[in-house]
Protein backbone atom coordinates (compact mmCIF):
# COMPACT_ATOMS: atom_id res chain seq x y z
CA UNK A 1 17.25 43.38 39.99
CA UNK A 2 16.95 47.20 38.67
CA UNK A 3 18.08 46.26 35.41
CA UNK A 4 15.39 43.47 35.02
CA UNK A 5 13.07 45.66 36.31
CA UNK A 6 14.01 48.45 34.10
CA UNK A 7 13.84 45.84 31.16
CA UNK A 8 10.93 44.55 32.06
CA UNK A 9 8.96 47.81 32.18
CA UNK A 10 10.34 48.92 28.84
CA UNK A 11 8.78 45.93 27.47
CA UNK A 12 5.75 46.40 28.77
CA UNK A 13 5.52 49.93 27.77
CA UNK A 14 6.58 48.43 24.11
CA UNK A 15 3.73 46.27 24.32
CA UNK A 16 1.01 48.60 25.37
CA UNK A 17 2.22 50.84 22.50
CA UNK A 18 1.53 47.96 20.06
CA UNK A 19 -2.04 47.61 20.60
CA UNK A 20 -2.26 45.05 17.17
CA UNK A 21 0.13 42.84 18.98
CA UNK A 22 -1.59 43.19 21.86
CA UNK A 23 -4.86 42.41 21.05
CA UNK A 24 -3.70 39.24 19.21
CA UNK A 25 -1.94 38.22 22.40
CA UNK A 26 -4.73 38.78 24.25
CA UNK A 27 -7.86 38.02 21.74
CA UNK A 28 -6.14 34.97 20.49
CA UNK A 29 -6.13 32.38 23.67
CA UNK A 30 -10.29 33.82 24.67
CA UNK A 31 -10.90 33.21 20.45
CA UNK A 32 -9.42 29.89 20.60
CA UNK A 33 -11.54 28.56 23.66
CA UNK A 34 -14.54 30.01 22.04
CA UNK A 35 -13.99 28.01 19.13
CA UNK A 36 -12.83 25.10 20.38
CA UNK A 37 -15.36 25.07 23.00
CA UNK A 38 -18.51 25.31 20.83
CA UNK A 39 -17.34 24.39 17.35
CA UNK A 40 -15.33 21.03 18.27
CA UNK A 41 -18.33 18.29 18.56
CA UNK A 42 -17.54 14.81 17.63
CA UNK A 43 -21.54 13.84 18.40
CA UNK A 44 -23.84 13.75 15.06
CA UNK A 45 -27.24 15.15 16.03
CA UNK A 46 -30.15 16.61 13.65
CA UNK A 47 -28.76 14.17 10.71
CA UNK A 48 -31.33 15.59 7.59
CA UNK A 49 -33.48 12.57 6.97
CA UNK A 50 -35.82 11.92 4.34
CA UNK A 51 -38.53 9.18 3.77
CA UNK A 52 -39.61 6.73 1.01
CA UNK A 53 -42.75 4.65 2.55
CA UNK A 54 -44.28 2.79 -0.02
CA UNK A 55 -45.95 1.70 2.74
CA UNK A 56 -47.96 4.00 4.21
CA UNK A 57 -48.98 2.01 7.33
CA UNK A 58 -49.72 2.82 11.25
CA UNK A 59 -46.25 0.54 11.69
CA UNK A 60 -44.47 2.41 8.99
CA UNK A 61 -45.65 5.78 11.18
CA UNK A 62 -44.45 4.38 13.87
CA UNK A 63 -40.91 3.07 12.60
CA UNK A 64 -40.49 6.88 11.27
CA UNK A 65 -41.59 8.53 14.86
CA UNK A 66 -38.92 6.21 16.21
CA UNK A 67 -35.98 7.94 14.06
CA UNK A 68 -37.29 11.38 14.38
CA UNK A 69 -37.95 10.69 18.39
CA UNK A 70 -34.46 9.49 18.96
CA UNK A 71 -32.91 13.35 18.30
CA UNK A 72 -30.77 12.22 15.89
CA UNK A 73 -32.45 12.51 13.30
CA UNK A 74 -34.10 15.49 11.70
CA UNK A 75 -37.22 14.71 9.04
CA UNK A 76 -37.05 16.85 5.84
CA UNK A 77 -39.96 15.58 4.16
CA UNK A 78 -41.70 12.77 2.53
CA UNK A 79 -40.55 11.55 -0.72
CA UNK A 80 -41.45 8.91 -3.29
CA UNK A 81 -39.87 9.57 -6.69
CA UNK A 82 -36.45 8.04 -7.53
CA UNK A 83 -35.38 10.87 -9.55
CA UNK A 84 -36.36 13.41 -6.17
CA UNK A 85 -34.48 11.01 -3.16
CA UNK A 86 -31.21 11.86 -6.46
CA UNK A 87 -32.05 15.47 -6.27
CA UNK A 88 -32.34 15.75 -2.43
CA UNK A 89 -28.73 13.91 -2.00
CA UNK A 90 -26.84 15.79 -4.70
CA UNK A 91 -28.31 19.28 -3.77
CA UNK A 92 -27.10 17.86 0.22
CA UNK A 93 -30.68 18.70 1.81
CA UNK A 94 -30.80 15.72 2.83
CA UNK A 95 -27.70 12.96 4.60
CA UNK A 96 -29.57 9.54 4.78
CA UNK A 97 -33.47 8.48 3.18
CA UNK A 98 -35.64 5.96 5.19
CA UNK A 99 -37.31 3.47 2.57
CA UNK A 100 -39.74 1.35 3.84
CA UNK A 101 -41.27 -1.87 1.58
CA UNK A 102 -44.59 -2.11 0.40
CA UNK A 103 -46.97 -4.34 2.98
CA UNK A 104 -44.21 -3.53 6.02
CA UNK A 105 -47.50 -3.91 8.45
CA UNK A 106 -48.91 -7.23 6.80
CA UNK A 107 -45.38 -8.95 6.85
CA UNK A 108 -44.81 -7.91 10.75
CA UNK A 109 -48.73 -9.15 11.36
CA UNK A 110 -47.35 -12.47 9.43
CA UNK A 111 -44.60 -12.73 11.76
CA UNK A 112 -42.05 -12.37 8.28
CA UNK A 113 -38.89 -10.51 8.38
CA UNK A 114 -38.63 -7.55 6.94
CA UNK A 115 -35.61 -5.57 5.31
CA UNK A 116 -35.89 -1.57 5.67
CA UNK A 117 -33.15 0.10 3.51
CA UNK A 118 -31.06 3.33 4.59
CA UNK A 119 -29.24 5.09 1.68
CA UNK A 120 -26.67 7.49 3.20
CA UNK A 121 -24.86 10.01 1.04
CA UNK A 122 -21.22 8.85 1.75
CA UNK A 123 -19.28 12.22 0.77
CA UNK A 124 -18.53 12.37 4.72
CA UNK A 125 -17.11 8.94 5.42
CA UNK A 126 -17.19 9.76 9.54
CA UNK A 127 -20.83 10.52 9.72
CA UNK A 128 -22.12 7.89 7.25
CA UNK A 129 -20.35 5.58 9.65
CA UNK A 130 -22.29 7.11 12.72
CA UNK A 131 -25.37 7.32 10.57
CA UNK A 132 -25.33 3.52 9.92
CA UNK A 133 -24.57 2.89 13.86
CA UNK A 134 -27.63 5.23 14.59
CA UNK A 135 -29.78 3.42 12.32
CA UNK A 136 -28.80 -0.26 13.11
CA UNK A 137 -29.07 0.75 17.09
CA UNK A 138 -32.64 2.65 16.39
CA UNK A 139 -34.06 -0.46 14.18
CA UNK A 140 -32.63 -2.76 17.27
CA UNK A 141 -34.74 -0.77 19.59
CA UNK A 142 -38.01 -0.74 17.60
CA UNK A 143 -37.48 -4.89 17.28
CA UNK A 144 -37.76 -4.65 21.10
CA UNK A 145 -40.71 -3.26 21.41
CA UNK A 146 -42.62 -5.42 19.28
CA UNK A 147 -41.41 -8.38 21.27
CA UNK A 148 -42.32 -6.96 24.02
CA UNK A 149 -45.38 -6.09 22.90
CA UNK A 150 -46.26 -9.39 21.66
CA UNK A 151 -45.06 -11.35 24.49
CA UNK A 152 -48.39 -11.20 26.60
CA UNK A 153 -49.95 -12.83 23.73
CA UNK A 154 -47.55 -14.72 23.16
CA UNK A 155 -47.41 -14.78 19.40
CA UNK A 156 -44.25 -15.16 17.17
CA UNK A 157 -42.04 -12.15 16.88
CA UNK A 158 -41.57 -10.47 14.36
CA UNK A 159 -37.80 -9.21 13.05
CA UNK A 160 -36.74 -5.78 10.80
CA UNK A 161 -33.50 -6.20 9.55
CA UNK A 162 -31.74 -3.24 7.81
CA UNK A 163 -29.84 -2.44 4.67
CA UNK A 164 -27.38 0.16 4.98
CA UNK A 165 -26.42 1.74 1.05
CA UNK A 166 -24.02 4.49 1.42
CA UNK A 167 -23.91 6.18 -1.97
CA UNK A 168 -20.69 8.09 -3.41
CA UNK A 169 -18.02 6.17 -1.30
CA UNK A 170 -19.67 2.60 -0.50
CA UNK A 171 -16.12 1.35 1.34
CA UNK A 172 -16.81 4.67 3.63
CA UNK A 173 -12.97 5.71 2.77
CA UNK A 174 -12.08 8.59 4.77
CA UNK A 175 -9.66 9.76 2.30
CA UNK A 176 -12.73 10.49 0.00
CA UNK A 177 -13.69 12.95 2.68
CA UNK A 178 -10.38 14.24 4.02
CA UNK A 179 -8.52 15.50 0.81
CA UNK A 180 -11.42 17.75 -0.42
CA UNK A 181 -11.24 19.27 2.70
CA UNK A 182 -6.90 19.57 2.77
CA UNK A 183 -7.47 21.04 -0.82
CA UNK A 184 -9.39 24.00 0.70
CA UNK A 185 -7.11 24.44 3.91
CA UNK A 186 -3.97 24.42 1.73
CA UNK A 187 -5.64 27.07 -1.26
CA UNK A 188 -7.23 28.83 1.68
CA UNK A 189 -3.57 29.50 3.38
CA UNK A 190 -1.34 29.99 0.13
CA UNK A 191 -4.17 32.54 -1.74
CA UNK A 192 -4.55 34.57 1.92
CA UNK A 193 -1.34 34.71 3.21
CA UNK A 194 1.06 35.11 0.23
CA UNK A 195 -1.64 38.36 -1.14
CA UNK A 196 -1.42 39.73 2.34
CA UNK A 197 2.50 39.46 2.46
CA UNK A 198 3.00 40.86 -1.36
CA UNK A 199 1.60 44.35 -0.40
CA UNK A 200 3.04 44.66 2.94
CA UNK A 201 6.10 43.94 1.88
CA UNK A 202 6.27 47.58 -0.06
CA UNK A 203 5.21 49.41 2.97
CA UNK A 204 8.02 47.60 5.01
CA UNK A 205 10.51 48.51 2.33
CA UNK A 206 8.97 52.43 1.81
CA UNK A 207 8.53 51.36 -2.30
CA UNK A 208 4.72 51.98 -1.74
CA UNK A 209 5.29 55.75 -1.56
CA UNK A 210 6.52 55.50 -5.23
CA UNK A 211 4.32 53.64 -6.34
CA UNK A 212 1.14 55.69 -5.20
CA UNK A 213 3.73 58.55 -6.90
CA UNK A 214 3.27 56.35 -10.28
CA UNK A 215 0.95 56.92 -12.69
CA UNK A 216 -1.27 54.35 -11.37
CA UNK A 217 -4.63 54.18 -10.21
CA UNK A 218 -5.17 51.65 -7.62
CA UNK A 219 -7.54 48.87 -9.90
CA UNK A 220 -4.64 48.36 -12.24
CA UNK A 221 -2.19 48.03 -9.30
CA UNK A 222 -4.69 45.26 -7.43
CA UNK A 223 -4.89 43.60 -10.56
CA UNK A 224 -1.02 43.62 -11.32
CA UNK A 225 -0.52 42.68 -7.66
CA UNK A 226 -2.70 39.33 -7.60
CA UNK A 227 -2.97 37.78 -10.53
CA UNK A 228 0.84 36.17 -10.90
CA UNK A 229 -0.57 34.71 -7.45
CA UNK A 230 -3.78 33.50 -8.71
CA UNK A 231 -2.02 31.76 -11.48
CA UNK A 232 0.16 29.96 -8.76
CA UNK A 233 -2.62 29.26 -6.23
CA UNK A 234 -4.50 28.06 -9.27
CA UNK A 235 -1.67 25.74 -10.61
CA UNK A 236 -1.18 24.31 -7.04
CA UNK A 237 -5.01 23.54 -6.23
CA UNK A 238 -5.12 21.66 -9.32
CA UNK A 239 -1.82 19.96 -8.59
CA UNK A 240 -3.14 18.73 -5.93
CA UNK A 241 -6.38 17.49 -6.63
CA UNK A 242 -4.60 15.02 -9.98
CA UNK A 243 -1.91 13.88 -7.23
CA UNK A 244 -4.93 12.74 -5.25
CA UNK A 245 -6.61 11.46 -8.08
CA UNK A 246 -3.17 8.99 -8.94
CA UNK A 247 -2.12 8.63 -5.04
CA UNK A 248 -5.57 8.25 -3.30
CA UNK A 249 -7.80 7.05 -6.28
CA UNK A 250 -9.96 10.43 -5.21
CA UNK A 251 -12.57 9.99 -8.46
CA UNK A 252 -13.25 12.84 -10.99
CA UNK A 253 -17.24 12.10 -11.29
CA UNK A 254 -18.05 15.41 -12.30
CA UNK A 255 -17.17 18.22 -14.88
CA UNK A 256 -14.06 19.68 -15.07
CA UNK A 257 -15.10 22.89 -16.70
CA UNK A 258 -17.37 23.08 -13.34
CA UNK A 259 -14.17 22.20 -11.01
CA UNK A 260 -12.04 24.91 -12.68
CA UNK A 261 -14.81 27.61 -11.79
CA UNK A 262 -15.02 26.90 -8.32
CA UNK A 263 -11.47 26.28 -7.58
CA UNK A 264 -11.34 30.43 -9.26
CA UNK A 265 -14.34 31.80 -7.39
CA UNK A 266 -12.78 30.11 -3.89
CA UNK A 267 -9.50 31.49 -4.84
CA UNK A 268 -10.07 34.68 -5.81
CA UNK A 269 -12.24 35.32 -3.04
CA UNK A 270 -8.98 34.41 -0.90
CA UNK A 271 -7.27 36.97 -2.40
CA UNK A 272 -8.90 39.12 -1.44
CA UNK A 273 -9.31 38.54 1.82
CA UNK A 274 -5.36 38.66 1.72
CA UNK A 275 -6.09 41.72 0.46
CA UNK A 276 -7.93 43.13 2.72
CA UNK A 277 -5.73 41.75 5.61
CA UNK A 278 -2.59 43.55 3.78
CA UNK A 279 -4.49 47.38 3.62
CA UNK A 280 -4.89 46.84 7.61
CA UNK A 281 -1.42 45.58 8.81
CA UNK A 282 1.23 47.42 8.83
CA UNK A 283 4.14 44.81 9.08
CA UNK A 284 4.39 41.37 7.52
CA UNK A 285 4.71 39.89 11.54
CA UNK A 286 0.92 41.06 12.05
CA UNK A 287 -0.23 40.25 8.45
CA UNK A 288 1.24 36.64 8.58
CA UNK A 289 -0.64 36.15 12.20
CA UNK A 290 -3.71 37.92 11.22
CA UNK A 291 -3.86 36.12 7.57
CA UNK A 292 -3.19 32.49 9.26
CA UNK A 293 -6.45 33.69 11.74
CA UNK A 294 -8.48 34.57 9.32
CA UNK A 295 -7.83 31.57 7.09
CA UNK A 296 -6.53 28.29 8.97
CA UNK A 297 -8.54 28.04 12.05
CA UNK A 298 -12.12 29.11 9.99
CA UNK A 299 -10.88 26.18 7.13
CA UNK A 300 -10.16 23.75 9.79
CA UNK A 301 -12.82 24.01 12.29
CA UNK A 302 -15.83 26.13 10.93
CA UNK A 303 -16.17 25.06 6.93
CA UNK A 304 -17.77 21.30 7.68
CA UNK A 305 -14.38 20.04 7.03
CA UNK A 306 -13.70 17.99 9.95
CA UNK A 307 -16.33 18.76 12.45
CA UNK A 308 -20.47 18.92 11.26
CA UNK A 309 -22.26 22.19 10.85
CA UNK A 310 -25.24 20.71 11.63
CA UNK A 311 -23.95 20.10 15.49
CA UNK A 312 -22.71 22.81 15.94
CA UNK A 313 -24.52 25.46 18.24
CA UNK A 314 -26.66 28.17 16.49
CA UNK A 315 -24.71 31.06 16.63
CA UNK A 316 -21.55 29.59 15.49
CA UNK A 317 -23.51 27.65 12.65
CA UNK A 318 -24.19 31.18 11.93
CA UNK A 319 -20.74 32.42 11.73
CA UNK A 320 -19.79 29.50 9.17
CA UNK A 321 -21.68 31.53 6.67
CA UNK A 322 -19.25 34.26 6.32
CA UNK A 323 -16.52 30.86 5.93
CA UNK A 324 -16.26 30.69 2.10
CA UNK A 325 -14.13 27.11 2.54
CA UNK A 326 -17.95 26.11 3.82
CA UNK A 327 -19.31 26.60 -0.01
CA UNK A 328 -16.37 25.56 -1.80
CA UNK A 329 -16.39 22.09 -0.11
CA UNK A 330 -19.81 21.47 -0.81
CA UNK A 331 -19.18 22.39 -4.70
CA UNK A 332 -15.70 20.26 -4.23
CA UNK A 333 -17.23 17.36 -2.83
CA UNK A 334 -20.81 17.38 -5.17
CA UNK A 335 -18.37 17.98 -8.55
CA UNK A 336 -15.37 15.79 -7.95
CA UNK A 337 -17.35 13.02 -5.52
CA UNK A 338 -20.78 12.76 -6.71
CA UNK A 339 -20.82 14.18 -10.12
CA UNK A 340 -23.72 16.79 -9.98
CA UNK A 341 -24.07 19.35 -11.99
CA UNK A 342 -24.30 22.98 -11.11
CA UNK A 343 -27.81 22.72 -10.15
CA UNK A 344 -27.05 20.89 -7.10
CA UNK A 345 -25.01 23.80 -5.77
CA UNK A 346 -25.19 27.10 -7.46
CA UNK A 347 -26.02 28.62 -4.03
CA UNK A 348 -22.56 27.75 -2.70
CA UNK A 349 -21.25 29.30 -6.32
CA UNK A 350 -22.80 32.25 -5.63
CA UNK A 351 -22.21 32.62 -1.76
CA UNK A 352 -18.57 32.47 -3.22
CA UNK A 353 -19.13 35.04 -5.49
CA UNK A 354 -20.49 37.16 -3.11
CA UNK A 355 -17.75 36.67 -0.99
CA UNK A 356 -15.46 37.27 -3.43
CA UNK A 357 -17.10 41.05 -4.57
CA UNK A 358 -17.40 42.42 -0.94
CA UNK A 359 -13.93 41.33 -0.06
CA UNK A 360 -12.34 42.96 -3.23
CA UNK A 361 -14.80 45.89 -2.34
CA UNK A 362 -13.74 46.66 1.13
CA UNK A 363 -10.15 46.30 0.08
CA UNK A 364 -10.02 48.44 -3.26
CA UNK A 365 -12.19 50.84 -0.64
CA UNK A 366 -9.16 50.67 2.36
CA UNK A 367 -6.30 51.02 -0.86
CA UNK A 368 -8.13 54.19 -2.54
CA UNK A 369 -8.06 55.88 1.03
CA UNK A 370 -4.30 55.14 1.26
CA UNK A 371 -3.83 56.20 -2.37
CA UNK A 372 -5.18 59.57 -1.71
């Protein structure tokens, strides 16, 4: 019993020394409820909805307050212009457009069905689907009222039927969503965790001492450091997306040219978050569990991937904007599903661009103070 005891408290003194270790051990269970708490939300809520009336009617009003009323849906704007509802669903400001016919009120007066179309941007085959549900089930409601409204009088009753068009992946195949999405998670990992390892390793082994001993200043020495791991993380992104493409029938709609930009803005960007990660640890043990932290879990949960942004709570919807995987799915997605041009999402270009300067900032920062 003394010896377990005497083992036991020379761990724990080993562990209280180690405050990295310790605060993962301890930040790491509280993080994950956090995030898993808040972030995980299966329900679709505040869907961005846009709306064609060529009508322009007290019934098309209505038929509009009865999406917006429902909470699921959240009205963007009016539009009328084909070339605008395009624009709108490219650029992603919008998820699903409204279009109501011409003489919707004189047809429901004339007791004559009525179709009312729905054109949902398919690049997210799970909430399309729930879109489509929301829509029938709303349109199913609004029929009810008018019967009911109409059966004092007892007059005919009137029926709306509704169209569903989901643009970009009509057969609503989740693989069209998915391996976007597992092309970010897997660059996001490799680019983060092997740059984080690389330097590391040279502390571990006491070569970093010579090297800061070399005549080398510390750009030239980044540079060196990343780029033969750039060309692999580059290599393997796009090996990945043409194995798709022949496995999965993923389509190429867009420009390649574009593609290739993004796919090196995302990565580099990566990198240097590895980077950053390696001029903080210490030991490749903490820069392997810090790097996965910093990468996986953000890819997974908080980058639109799996779960919506849009119902997600506020504060964590404003933590996915530090989440570069956020900005490189929408490029991914608009490039390689829906064929837009750069117009449609040169924010999310930039926001990676961004990311990418202030992460190789802070870390060439960190490195120059260890250089000295």
């Amino acid at each position: 019993m003394k010896k377990t005891y005497a083992v036991a408290s020379k761990e724990l003194r080993h562990i209280l020394r180690d405050r990295r270790s310790l605060m993962i051990l301890l930040f790491v269970p509280a993080f994950f409820l956090l995030l898993f708490g808040y972030a995980l939300n299966f329900d679709i809520r505040d869907v961005k909805l846009a709306v064609q009336d060529k009508d322009r009617s007290t019934k098309s009003r209505e038929l509009v307050s009865s999406f917006v009323n429902s909470g699921y849906f959240d009205l963007v704007g009016y539009v009328d212009a084909p070339k605008e509802l395009d624009r709108l669903v490219d650029a992603g400001k919008v998820r699903a457009i409204l279009s109501i016919p011409p003489d919707f009120e004189r047809d429901l007066a004339a007791r004559t069905p009525v179709t009312v179309q729905v054109i949902i941007d398919g690049d997210n085959a799970n909430t399309a689907s729930t879109v489509v549900g929301y829509a029938r089930a709303l349109i199913g409601e609004y029929n009810t009222a008018q019967v009911q409204g109409l059966l004092v009088s007892r007059q005919g009753i009137p029926t709306i039927t509704i169209e569903p068009r989901i643009w970009y992946n009509p057969q609503l195949r989740s693989t069209l969503f998915l391996v976007p999405g597992l092309i970010a998670y897997i660059s996001m990992i490799t680019a983060v965790v092997s740059t984080a390892l690389s330097v590391v390793r040279e502390k571990e082994r006491g070569t970093m001492e010579q090297v800061r001993m070399a005549p080398l200043s510390p750009l030239p020495y980044i540079v060196g450091k990343t780029t033969p791991y750039l060309v692999i993380s580059f290599v393997s992104a796009i090996t990945v997306i043409v194995a798709a493409m022949l496995l999965f029938d993923l389509p190429m709609r867009g420009s390649w040219l574009l593609l290739c930009l993004s796919i090196a803005l995302f990565l580099i960007g990566a990198q240097a978050q590895g980077l950053l990660i390696s001029t903080i640890a210490q030991t490749q043990q903490v820069a392997f569990q810090v790097a996965l932290l910093s990468s996986l879990l953000p890819t997974m949960i908080l980058s639109g991937f799996i779960f919506p942004i849009s119902s997600m709570p506020l504060v964590v919807q404003a933590i996915t904007h530090i989440v570069p995987a956020r900005y490189f799915l929408v490029a991914l997605r608009s490039i390689v599903l829906k064929g837009a041009g750069l117009g449609a999402f040169w924010q999310d270009e930039m926001a990676l661009a961004i990311f990418a300067t202030v992460a190789m900032g802070l870390a060439s920062l960190r490195l120059r103070k260890e250089w000295a």
